[in-house]
C-alpha atoms as a PDB file:
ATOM      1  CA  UNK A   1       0.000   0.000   0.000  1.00  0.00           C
ATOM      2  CA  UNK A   2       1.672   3.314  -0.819  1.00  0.00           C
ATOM      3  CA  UNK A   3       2.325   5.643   1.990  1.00  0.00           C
ATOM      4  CA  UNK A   4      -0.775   7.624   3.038  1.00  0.00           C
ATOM      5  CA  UNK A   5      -1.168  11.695   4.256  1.00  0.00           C
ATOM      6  CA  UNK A   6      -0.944  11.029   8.272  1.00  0.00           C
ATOM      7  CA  UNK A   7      -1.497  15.073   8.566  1.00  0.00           C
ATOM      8  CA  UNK A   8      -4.483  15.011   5.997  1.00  0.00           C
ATOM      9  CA  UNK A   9      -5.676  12.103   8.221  1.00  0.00           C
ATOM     10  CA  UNK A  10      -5.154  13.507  11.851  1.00  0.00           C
ATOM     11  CA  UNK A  11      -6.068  16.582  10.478  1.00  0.00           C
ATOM     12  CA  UNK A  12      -9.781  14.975   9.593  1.00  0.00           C
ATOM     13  CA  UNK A  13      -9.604  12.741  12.694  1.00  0.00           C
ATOM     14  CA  UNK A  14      -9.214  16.311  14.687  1.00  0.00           C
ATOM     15  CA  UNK A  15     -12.023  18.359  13.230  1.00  0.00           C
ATOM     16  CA  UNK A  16     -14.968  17.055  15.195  1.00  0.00           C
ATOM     17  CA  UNK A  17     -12.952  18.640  18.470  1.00  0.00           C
ATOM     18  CA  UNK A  18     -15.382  20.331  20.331  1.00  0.00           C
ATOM     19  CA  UNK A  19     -18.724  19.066  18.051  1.00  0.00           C
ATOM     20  CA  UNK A  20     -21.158  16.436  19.454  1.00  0.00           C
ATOM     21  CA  UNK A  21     -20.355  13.015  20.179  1.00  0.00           C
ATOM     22  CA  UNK A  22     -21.068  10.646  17.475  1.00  0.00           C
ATOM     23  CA  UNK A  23     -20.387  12.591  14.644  1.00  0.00           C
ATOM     24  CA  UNK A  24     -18.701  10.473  11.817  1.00  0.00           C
ATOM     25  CA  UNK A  25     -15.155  11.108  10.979  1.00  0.00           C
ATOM     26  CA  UNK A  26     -14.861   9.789   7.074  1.00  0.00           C
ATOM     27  CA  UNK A  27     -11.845   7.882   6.511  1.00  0.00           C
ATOM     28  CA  UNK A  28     -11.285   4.862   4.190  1.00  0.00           C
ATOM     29  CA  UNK A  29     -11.046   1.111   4.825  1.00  0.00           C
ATOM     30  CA  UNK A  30      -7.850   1.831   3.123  1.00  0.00           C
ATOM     31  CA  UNK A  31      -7.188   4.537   5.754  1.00  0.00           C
ATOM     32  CA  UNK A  32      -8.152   2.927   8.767  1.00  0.00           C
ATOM     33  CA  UNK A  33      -6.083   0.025   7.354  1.00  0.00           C
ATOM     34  CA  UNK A  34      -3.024   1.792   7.293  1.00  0.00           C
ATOM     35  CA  UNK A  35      -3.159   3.554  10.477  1.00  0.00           C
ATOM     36  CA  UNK A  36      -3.436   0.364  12.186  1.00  0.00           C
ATOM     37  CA  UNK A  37      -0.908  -1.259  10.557  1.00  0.00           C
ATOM     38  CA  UNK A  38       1.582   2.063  11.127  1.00  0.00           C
ATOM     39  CA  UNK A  39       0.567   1.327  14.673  1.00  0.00           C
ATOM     40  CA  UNK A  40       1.347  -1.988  14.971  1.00  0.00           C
ATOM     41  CA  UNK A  41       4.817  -1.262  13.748  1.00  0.00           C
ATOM     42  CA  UNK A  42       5.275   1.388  16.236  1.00  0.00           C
ATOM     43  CA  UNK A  43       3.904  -0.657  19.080  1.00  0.00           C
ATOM     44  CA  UNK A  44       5.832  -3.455  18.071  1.00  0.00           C
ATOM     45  CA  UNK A  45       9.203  -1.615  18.352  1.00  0.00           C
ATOM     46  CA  UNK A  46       7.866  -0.039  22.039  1.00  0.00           C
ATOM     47  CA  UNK A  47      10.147  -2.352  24.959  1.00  0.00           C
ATOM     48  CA  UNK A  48       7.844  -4.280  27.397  1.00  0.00           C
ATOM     49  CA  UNK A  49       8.614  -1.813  30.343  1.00  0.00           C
ATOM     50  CA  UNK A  50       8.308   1.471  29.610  1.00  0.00           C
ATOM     51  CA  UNK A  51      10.068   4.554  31.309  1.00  0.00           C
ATOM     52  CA  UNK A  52       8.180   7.443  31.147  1.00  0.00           C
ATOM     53  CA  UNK A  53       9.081  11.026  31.881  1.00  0.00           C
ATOM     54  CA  UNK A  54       6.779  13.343  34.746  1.00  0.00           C
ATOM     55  CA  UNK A  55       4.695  14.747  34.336  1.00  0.00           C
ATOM     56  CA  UNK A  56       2.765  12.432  33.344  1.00  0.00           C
ATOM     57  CA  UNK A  57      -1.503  11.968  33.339  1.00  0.00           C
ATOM     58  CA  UNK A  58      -2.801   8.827  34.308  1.00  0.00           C
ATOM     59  CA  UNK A  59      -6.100   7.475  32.531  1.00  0.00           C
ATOM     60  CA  UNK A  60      -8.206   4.767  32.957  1.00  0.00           C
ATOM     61  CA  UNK A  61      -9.984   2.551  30.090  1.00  0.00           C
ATOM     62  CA  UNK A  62     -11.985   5.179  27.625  1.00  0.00           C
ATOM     63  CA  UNK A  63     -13.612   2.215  26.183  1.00  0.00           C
ATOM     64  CA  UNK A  64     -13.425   3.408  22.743  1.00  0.00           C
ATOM     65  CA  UNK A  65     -15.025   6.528  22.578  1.00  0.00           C
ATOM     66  CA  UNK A  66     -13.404   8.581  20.352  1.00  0.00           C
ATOM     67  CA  UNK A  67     -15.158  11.572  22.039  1.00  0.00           C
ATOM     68  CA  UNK A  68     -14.251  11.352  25.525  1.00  0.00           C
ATOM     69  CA  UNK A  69     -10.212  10.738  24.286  1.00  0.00           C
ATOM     70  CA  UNK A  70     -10.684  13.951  22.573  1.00  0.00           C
ATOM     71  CA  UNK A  71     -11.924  15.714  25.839  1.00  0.00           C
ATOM     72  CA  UNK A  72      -9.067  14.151  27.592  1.00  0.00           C
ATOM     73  CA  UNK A  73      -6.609  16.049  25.319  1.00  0.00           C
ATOM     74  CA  UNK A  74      -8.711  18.849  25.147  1.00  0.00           C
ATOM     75  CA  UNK A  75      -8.586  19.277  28.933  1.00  0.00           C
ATOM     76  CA  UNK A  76      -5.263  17.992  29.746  1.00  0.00           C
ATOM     77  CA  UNK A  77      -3.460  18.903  26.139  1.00  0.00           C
ATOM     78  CA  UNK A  78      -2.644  16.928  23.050  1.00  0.00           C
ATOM     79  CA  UNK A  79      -0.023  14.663  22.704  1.00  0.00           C
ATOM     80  CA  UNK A  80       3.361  15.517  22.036  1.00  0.00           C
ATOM     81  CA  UNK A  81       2.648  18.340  24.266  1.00  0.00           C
ATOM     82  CA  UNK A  82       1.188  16.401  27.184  1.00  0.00           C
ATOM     83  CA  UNK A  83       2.636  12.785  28.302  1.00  0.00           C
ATOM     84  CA  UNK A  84      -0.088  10.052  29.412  1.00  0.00           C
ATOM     85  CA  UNK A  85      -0.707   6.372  30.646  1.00  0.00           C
ATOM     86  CA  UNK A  86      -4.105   4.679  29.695  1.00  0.00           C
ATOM     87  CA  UNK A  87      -4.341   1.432  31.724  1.00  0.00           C
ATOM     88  CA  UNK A  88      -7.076   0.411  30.035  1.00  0.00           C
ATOM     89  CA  UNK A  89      -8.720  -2.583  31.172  1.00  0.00           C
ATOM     90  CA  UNK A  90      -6.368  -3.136  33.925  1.00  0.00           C
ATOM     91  CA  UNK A  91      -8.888  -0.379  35.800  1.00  0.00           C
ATOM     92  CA  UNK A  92     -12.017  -2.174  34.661  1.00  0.00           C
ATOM     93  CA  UNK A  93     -10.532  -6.112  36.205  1.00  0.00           C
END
């Protein structure tokens, strides 16, 4: 698959900020394809412990809503900005 516009993406991932939850962010299979697979690569070359730098905001599992991650930046800034740790189901066990 040739390489794909990650701003054009993020930038269309980023427009709903502030709109109402459940608004549809268009993207194609191809799209969604590649961003996970760009993911997996990057996740696969993370080491199994992690050191992370303070300061640093903890989160629990945002079950996949797309709208409350966005309120998370919103509130505590976006990423590379701000640092943060999503545990993820290890809060919900």
């Amino acid at each position: 698959m040739s390489k794909m516009d990650i701003d054009n993406i993020l930038g269309r991932l980023l427009e709903v900020r502030g709109g109402r939850p459940g608004k549809n962010v268009n993207l194609t299979e191809a799209e969604v394809r590649w961003l996970a697979q760009q993911s997996r690569e990057v996740f696969k070359e993370q080491p199994i412990l992690l050191e992370l730098e303070a300061p640093l905001k903890i989160c629990g599992d945002v079950h996949g809503q797309y709208f409350d991650l966005l309120r998370l930046f919103e509130y505590g800034g976006f990423p590379p900005e701000a640092n943060y740790l999503f545990l993820g189901d290890y809060v919900d066990r």
